[in-house]
Protein backbone atom coordinates (compact mmCIF):
# COMPACT_ATOMS: atom_id res chain seq x y z
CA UNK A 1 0.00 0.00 0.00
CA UNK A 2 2.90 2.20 0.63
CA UNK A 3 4.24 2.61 -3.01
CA UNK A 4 0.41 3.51 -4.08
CA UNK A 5 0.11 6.11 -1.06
CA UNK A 6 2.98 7.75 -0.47
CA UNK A 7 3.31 10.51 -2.43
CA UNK A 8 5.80 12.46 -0.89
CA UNK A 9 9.51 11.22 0.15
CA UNK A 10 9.56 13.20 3.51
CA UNK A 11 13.29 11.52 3.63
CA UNK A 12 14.22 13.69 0.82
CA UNK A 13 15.63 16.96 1.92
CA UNK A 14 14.32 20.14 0.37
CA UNK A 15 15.97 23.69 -0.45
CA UNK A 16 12.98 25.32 -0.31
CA UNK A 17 14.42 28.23 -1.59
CA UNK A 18 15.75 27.12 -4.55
CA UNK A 19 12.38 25.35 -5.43
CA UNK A 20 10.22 28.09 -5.17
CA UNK A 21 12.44 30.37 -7.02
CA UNK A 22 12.52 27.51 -9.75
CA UNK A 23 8.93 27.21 -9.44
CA UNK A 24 8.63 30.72 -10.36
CA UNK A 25 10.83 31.15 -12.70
CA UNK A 26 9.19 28.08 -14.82
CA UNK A 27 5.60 29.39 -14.52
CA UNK A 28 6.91 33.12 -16.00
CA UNK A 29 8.03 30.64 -19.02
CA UNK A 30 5.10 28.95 -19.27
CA UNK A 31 2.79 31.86 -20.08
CA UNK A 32 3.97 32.71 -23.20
CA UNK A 33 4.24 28.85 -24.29
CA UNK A 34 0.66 27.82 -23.26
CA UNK A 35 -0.66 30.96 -24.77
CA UNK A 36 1.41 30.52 -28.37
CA UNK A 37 0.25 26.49 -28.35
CA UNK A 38 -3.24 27.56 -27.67
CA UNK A 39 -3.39 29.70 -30.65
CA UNK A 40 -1.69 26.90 -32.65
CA UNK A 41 -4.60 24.61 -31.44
CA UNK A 42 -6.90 27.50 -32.97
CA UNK A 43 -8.51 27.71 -29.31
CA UNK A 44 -8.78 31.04 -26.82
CA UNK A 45 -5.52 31.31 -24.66
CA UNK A 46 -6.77 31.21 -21.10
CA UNK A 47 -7.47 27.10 -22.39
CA UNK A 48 -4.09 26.63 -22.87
CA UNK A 49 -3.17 28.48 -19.71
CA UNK A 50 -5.88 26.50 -17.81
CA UNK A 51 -4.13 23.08 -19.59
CA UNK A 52 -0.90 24.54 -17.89
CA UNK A 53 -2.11 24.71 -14.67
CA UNK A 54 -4.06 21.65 -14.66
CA UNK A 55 -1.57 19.52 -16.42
CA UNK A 56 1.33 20.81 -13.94
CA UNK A 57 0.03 21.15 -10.91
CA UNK A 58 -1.48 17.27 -11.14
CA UNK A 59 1.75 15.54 -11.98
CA UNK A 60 3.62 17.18 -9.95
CA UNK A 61 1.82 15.83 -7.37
CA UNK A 62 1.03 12.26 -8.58
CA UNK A 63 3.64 11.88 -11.05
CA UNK A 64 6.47 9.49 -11.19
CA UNK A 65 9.28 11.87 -11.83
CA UNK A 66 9.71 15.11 -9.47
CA UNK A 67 10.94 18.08 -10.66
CA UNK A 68 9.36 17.41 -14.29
CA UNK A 69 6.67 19.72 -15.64
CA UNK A 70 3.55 19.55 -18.00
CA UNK A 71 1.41 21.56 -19.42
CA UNK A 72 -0.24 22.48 -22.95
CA UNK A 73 2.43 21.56 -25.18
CA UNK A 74 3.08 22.14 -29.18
CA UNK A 75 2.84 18.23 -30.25
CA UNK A 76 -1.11 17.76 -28.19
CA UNK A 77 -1.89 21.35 -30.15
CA UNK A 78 -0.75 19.91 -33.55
CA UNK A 79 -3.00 16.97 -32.93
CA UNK A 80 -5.94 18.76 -31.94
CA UNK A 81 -5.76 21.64 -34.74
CA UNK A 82 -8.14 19.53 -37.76
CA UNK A 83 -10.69 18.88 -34.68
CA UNK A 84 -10.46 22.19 -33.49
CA UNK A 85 -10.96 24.25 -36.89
CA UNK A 86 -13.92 22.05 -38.36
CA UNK A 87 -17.46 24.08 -38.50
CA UNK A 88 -19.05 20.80 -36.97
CA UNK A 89 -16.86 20.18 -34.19
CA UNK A 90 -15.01 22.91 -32.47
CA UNK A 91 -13.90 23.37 -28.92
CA UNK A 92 -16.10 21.46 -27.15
CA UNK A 93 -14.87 18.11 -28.99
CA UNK A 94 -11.12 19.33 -27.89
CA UNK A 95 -12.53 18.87 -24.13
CA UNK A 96 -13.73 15.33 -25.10
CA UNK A 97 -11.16 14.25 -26.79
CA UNK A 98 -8.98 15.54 -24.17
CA UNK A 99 -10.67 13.11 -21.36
CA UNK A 100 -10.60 10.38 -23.38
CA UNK A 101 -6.91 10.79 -24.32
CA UNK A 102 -6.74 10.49 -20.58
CA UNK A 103 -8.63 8.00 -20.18
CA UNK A 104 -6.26 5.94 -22.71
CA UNK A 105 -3.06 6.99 -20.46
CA UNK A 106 -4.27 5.73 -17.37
CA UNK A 107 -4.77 2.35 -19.20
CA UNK A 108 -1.36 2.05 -20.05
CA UNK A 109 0.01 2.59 -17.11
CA UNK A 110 -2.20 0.14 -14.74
CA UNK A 111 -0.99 -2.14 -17.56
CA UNK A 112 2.38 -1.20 -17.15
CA UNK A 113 3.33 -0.07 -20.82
CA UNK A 114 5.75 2.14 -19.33
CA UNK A 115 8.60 -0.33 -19.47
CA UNK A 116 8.17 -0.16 -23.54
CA UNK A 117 10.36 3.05 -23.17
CA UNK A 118 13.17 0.22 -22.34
CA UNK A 119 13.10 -0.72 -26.14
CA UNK A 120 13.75 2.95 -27.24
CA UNK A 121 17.57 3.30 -27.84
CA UNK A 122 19.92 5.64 -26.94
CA UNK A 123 20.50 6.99 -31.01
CA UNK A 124 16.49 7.55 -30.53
CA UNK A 125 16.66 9.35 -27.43
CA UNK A 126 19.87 11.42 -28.83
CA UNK A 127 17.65 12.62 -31.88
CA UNK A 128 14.79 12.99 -30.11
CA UNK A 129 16.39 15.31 -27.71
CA UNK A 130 18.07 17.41 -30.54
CA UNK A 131 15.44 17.24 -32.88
CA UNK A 132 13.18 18.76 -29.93
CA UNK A 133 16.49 21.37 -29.26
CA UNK A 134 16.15 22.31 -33.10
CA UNK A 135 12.35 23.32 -32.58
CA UNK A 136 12.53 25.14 -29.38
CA UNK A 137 15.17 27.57 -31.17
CA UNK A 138 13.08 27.83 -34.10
CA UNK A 139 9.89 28.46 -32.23
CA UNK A 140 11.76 31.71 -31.15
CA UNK A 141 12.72 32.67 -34.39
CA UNK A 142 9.18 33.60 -34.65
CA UNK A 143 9.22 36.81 -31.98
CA UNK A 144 11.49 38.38 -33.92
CA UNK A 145 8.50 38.96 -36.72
CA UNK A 146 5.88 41.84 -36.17
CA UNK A 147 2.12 40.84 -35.88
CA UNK A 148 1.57 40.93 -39.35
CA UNK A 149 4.96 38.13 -40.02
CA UNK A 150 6.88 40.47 -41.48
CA UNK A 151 11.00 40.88 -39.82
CA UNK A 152 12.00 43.32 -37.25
CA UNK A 153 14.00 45.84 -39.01
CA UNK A 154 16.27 48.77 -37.87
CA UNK A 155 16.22 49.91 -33.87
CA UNK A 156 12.86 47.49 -33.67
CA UNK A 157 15.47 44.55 -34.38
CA UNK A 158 18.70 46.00 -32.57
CA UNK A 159 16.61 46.94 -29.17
CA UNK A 160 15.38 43.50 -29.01
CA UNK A 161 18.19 41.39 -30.24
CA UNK A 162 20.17 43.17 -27.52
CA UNK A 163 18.24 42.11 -24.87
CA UNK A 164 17.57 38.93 -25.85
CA UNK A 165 21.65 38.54 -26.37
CA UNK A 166 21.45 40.45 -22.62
CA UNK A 167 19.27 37.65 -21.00
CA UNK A 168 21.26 34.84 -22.57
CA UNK A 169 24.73 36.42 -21.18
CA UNK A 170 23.03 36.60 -17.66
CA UNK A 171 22.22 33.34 -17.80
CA UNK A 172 25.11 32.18 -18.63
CA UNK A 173 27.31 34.22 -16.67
CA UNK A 174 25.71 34.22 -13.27
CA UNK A 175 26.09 30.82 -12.39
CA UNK A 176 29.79 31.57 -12.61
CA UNK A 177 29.54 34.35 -9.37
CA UNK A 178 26.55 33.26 -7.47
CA UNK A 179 24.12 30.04 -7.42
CA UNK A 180 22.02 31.83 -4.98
CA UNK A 181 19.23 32.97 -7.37
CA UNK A 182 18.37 31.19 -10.34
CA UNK A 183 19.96 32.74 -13.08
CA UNK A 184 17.11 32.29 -15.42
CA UNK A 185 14.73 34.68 -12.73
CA UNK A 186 17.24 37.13 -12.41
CA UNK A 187 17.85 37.60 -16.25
CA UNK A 188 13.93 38.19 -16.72
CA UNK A 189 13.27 40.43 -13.99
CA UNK A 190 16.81 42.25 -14.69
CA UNK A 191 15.10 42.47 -18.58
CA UNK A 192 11.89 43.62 -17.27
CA UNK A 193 13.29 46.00 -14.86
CA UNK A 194 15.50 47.74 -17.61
CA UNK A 195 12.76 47.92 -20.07
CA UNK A 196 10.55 49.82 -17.55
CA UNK A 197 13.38 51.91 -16.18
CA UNK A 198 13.86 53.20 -19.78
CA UNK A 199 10.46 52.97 -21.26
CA UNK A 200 11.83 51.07 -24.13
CA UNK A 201 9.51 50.22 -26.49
CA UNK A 202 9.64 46.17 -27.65
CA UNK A 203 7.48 43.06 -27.59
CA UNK A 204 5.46 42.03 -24.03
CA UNK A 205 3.64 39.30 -23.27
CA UNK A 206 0.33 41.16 -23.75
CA UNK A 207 0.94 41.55 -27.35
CA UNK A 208 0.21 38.10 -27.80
CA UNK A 209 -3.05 37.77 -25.83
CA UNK A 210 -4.71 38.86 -22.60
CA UNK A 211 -4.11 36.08 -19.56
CA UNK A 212 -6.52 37.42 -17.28
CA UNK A 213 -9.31 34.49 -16.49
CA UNK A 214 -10.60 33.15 -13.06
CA UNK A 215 -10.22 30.10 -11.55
CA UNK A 216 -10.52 27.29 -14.16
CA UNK A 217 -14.81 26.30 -14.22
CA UNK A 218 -15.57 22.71 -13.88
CA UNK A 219 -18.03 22.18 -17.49
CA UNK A 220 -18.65 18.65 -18.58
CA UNK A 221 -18.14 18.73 -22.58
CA UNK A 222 -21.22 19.62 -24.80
CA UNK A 223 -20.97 17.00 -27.44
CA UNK A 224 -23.83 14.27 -27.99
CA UNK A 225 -22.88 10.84 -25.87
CA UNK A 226 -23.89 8.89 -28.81
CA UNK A 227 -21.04 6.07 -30.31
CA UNK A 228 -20.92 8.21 -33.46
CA UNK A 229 -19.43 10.72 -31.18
CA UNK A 230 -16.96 7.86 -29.38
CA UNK A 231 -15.59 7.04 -32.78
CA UNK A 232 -15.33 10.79 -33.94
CA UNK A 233 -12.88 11.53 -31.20
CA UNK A 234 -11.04 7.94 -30.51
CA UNK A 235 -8.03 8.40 -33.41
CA UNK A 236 -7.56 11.79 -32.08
CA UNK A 237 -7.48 10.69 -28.62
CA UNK A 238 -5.29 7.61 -29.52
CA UNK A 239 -2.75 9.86 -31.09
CA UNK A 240 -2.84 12.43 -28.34
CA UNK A 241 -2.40 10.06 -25.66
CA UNK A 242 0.38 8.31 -27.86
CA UNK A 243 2.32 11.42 -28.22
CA UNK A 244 1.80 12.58 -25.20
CA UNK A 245 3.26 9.40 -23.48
CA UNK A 246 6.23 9.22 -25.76
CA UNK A 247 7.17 12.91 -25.27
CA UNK A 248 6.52 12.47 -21.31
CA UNK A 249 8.64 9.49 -20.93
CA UNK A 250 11.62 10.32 -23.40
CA UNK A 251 11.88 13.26 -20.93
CA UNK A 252 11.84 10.86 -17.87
CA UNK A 253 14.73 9.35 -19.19
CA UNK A 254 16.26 12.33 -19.87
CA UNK A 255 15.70 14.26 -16.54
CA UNK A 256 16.85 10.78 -15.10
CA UNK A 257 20.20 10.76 -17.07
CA UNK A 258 20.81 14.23 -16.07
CA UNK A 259 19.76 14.06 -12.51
CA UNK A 260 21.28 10.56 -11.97
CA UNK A 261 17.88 9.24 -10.40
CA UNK A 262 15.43 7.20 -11.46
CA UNK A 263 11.94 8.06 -12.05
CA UNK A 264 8.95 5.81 -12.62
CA UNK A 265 7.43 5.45 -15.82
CA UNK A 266 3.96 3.50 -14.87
CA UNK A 267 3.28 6.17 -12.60
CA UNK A 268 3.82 8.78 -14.35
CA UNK A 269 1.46 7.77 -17.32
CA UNK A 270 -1.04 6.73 -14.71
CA UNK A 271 -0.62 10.65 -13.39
CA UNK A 272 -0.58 11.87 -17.39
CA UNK A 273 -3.66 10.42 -17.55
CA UNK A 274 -5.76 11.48 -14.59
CA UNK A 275 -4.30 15.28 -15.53
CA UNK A 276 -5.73 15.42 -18.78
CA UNK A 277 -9.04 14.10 -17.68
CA UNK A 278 -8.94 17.09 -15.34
CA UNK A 279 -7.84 19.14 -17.62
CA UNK A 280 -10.79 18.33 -20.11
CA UNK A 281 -13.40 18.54 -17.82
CA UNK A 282 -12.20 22.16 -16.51
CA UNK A 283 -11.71 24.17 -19.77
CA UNK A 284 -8.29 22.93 -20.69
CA UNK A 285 -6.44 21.60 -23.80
CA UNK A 286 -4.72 18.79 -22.44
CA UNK A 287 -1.15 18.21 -22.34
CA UNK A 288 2.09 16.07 -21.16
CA UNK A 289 5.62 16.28 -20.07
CA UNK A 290 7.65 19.91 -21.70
CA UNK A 291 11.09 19.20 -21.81
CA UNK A 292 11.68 22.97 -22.06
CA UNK A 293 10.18 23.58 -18.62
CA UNK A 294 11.77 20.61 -17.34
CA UNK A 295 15.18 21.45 -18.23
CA UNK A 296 14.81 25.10 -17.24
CA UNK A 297 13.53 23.32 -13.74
CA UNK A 298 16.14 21.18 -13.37
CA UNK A 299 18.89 23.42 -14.85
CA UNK A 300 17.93 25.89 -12.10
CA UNK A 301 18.30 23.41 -9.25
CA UNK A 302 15.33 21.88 -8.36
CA UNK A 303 14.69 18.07 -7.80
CA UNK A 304 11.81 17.49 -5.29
CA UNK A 305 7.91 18.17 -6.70
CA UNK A 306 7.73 21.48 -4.90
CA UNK A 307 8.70 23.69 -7.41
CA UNK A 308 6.06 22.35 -10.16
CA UNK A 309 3.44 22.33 -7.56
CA UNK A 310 4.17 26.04 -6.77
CA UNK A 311 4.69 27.07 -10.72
CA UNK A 312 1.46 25.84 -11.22
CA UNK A 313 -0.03 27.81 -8.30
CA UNK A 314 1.76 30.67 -9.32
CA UNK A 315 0.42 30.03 -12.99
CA UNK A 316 -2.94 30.16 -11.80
CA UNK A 317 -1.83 33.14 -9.73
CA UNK A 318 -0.87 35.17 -12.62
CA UNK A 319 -4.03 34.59 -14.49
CA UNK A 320 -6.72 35.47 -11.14
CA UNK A 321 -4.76 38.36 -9.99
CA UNK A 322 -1.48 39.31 -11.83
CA UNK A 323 -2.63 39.72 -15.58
CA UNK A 324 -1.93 43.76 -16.08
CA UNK A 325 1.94 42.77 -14.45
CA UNK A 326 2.69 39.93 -16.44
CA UNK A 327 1.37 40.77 -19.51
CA UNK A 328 4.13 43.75 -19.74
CA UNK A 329 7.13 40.91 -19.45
CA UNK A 330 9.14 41.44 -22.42
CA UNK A 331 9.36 39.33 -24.84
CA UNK A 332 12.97 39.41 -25.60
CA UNK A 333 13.46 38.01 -22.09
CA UNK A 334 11.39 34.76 -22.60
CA UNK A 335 12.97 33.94 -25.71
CA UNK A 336 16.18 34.44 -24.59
CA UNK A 337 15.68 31.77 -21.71
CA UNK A 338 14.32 29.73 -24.10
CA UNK A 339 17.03 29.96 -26.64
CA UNK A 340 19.44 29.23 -23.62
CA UNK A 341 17.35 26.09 -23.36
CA UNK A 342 17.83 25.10 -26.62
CA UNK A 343 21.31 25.09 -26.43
CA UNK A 344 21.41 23.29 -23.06
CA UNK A 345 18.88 20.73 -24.42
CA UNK A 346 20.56 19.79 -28.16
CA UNK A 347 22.95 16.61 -26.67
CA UNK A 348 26.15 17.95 -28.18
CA UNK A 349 28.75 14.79 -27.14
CA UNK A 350 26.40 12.90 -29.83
CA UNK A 351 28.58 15.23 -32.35
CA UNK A 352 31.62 14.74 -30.48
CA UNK A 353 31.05 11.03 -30.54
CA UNK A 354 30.09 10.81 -34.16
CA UNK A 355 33.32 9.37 -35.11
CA UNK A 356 33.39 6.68 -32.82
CA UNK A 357 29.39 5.83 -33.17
CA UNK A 358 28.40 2.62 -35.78
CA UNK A 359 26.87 4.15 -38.99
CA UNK A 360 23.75 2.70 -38.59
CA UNK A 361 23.50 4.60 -35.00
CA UNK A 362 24.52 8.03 -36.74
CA UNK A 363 21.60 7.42 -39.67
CA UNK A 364 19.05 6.82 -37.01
CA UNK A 365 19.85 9.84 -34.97
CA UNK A 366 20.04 11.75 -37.96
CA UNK A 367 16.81 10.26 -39.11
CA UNK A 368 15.34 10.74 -36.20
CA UNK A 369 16.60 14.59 -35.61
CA UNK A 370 15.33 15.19 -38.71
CA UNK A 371 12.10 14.01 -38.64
CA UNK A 372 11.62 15.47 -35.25
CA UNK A 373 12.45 18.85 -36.90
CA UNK A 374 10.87 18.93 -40.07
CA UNK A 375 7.75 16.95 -39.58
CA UNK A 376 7.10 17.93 -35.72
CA UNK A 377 6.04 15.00 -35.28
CA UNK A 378 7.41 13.39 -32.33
CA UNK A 379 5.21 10.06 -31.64
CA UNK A 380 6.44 9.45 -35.18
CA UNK A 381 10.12 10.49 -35.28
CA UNK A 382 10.57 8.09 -32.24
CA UNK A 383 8.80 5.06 -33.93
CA UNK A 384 10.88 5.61 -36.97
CA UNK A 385 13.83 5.56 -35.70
CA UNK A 386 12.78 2.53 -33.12
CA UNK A 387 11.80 0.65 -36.34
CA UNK A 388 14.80 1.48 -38.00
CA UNK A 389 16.85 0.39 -35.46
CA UNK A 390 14.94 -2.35 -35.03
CA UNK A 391 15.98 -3.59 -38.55
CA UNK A 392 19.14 -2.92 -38.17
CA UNK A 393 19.58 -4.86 -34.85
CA UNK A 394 17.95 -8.18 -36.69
CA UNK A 395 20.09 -7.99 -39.89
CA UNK A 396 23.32 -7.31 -37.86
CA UNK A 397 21.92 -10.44 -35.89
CA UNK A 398 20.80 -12.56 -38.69
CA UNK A 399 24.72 -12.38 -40.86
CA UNK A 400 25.87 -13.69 -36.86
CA UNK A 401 24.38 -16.93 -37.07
CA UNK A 402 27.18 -20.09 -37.35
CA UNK A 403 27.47 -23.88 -37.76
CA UNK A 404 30.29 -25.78 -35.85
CA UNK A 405 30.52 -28.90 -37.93
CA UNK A 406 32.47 -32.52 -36.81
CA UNK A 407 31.71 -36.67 -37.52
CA UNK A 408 32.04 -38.36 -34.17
CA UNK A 409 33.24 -41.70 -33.77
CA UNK A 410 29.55 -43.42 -34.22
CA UNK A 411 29.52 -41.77 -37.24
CA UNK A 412 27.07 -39.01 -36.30
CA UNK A 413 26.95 -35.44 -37.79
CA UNK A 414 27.38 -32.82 -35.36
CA UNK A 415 25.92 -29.43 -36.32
CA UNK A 416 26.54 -27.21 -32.94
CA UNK A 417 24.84 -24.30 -34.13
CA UNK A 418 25.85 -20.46 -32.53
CA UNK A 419 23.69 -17.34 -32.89
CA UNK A 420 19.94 -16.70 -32.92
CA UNK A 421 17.60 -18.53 -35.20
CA UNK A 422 15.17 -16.18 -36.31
CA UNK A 423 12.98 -15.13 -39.00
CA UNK A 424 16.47 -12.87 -40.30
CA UNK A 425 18.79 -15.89 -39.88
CA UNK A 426 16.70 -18.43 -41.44
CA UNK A 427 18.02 -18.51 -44.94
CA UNK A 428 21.44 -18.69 -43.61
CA UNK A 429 20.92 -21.36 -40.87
CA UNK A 430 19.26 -23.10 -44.06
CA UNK A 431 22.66 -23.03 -45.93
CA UNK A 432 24.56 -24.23 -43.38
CA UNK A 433 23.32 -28.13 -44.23
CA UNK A 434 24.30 -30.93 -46.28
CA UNK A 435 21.69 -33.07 -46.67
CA UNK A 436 22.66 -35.30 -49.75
CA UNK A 437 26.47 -35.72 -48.45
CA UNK A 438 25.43 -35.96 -44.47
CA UNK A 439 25.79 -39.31 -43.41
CA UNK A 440 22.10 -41.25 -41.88
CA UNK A 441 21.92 -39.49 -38.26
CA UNK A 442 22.79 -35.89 -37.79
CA UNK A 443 22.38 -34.56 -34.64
CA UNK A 444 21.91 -30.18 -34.55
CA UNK A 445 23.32 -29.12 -31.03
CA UNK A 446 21.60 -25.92 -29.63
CA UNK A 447 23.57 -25.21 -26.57
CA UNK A 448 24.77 -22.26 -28.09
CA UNK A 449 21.24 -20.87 -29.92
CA UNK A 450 18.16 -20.09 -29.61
CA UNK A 451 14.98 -20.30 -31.33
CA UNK A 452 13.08 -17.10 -30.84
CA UNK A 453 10.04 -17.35 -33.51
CA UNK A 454 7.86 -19.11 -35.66
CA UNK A 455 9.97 -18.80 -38.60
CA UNK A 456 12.47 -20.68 -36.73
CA UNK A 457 10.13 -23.31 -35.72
CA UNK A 458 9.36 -23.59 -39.67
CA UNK A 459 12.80 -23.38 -40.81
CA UNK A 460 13.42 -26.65 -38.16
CA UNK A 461 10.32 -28.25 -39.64
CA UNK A 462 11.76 -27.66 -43.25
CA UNK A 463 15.43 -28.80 -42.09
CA UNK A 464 13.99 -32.65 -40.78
CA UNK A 465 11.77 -32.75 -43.32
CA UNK A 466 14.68 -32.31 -46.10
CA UNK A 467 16.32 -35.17 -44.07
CA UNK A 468 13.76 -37.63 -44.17
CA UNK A 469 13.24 -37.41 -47.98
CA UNK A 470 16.17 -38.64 -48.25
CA UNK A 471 16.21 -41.43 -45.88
CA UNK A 472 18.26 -39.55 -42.99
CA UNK A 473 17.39 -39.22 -39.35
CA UNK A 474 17.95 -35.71 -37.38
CA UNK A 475 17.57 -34.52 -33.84
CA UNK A 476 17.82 -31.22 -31.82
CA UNK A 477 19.99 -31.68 -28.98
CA UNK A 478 20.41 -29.02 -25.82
CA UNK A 479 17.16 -26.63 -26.55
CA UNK A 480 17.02 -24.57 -23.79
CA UNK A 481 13.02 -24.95 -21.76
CA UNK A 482 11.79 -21.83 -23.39
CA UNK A 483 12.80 -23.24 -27.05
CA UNK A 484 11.05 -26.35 -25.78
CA UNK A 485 7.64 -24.85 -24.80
CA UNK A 486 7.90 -22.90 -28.33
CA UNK A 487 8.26 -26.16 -30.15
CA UNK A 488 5.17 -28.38 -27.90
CA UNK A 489 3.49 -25.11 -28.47
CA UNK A 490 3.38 -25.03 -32.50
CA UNK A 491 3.00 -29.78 -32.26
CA UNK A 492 -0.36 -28.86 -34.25
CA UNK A 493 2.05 -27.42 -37.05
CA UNK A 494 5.49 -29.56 -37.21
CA UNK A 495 6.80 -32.21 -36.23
CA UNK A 496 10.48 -32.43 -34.71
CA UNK A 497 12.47 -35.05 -33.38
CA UNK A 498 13.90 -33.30 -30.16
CA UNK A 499 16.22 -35.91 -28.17
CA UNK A 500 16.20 -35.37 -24.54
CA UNK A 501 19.47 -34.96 -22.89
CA UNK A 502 20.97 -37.96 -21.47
CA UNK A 503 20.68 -37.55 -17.51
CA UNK A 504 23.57 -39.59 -15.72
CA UNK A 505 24.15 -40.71 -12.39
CA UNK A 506 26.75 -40.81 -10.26
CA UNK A 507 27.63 -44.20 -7.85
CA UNK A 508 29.18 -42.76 -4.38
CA UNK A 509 30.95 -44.55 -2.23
CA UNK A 510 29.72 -44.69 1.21
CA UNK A 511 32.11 -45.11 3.82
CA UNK A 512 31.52 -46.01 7.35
């Protein structure tokens, strides 16, 4: 009962300080990014700020990973845009689709689907991570455009390039002095104070939209509960929650490998989940895991779940009471902490170790950066590249395959075979025999083998039968008891002359 109810490891000690500054440093960032992925999602902003709040300030508390934050993110807005933008549909689908998504994520993690992420590897994760890298600085690219997407030219361009070049140098320098404050707070309040002091006249957070709401209202979707509406929503909702698990646990891993901890994937799904059913049933967009936030987070020193619970609070904070203040942030600021996270995020020792990587490794990273990049789409980049890899693993596997060959003195062919038999090492385990030349018994020794699938259980089939044509009797010797169960398991299909293993005893001496 322990591991479902305790929540909180009171063993863990706190800097309090250093989590609430965290805490609000992250939920200044997340304005402008819930916001900007509302307005992608074609939906008002205070729904993507009410996603923010919801998503973060539930996982933080139930999630399996403290010190990671969610919210509305870019790859759920994608997803949701086509529902969002149709005459017939419209808004109130997003908060169905939303709770079903949900729905879907708790699922998978009572079923423990978490541990797929073990399958993912590492070349994945490395594009994944700078694929994502590549889009955060891009996404930035964007505030240096006026509202009608045309560039910032002339002292427009130089005031706000220098302070975005100001917030990345106090970011960066800082940390070299003093660890007190996080660096990121004091470069946007330092930006924000300068801006006032001078009345300079650049981007704020107000240009993109007003944040002022109340507290998020509970409203139960209007959509019919008929099936035709259950079947409407389920592929978007099966692609949100896909996308949204695969983005929540790559960053898991990643906050894991940087943090040297280990989080829990199950839980955190199970957590994903039960936030975005919140989330839909109180005016929100949904969301997952933002590796942004998370890094910015972590980067800045926190590691217990205090500082998401109080961004969130702070979030919500911002949007009852502090509107008029935050919504004269500059702009230049925010992108310049996000740019910084960019460059934090993008794993640069995958360049250094390019050189020393296989090339099949490199071409799935690459793939995998790319796709992450270009397409945005992240469920898919990461099931391209675990495909691809995949593929690679079994042919690399399937030219690996040998046959130790010897006549013993009964005159019995030996064939100790080495290497998984699989459906890519078939054709070669096939070539390995000579039937016409073998002499009447042959015996094929597994000790060193396996047989893994049913095309293995058909290339044995094929194997005796080519034997017995031709008058000739074979047996598999040393199958190991899972090979076993495989082969009584497919009796209905084949038939295979396994020889037991000879058992011998030992006579002891007893002396009295």
């Amino acid at each position: 009962m322990k591991k479902y109810f305790n929540l909180f490891d009171l063993s863990q000690k706190v800097d309090y300080k250093t989590e609430v500054l965290s805490g609000l440093t992250v939920a200044l960032a997340l304005i402008p990014e819930a916001v900007a992925f509302a307005l992608i999602a074609g939906v008002d902003p205070l729904v993507g700020l009410y996603a923010a709040f919801m998503m973060g300030f539930v996982t933080s508390i139930l999630g399996g990973r403290p010190g990671m934050i969610s919210g509305a993110t870019g790859a759920v807005a994608v997803v949701l845009v086509a529902l969002a933008q149709s005459p017939d549909h419209g808004v109130e689908y997003i908060f169905a689709t939303v709770i079903l998504a949900g729905i879907i994520q708790m699922a998978a993690g009572f079923l423990k689907l978490g541990k797929l992420m073990r399958l993912v590897p590492h070349p994945v994760i490395f594009g994944f991570v700078n694929g994502l890298a590549i889009i955060i600085f891009m996404s930035q690219l964007t505030e240096f455009q006026t509202s009608d997407g045309s560039w910032l030219t002339g002292e427009s361009l130089y005031l706000f390039g220098g302070l975005v070049l100001l917030t990345m140098l106090i970011i960066w320098g800082l940390p070299k002095l003093t660890k007190v404050i996080p660096s990121s707070l004091v470069a946007i309040l330092a930006i924000f104070g300068i801006v006032m002091a001078f009345g300079f006249d650049t981007k704020t957070v107000g240009d993109l939209a007003s944040i002022e709401g109340g507290f998020p209202p509970f409203h139960i979707p209007s959509v019919p509960f008929t099936l035709e509406t259950f079947w409407l929503i389920l592929p978007y909702s099966a692609i949100m929650a896909g996308v949204g698990l695969i983005e929540s646990l790559l960053t898991l891993n990643i906050i894991d490998e940087i943090t040297e901890t280990r989080g829990r994937g199950n839980k955190e799904a199970v957590a994903q989940g039960i936030a975005n059913v919140l989330s839909g049933f109180f005016s929100g967009m949904g969301g997952c895991a933002m590796i942004g936030q998370s890094l910015i987070n972590i980067s800045s020193g926190a590691r217990a779940r205090l500082s998401g619970i109080f961004a969130s609070i702070m979030l919500l904070v911002f949007i009852m009471f502090g509107a008029s203040w935050i919504e004269q942030l500059p702009m230049a600021a925010l992108t310049g902490l996000m740019i910084m996270v960019a460059i934090g995020t993008f794993e640069w020792a995958s360049l250094k170790t390019l050189n020393k990587m296989p090339k099949s490794d490199i071409f799935v990273m690459v793939l995998v950066t790319l796709v992450t990049a270009v397409l945005h789409n992240l469920a898919l980049a990461v099931i391209v590249g675990v495909i691809i890899a995949a593929l690679v693993f079994a042919w690399d596997n399937a030219k690996r395959i040998r046959a130790r060959k010897r006549i013993d003195e009964d005159g019995i062919k030996h064939y100790e075979i080495y290497g998984p038999l699989f459906f890519g090492s078939v054709s070669v385990f096939n070539e390995k025999f000579d039937v016409l030349n073998d002499p009447g018994e042959v015996i094929i020794d597994f000790a060193e083998s396996r047989v893994v699938d049913m095309s293995a259980i058909e290339a044995l089939n094929k194997i005796t039968e080519r034997y017995h044509k031709v008058g000739k009797k074979v047996h598999l010797q040393h199958l190991s008891k899972d090979c076993r169960a495989l082969l009584q398991n497919a009796d209905a299909i084949i038939d295979v002359n396994v020889v037991e293993d000879p058992k011998y005893k030992m006579a002891v001496d007893i002396i009295r």
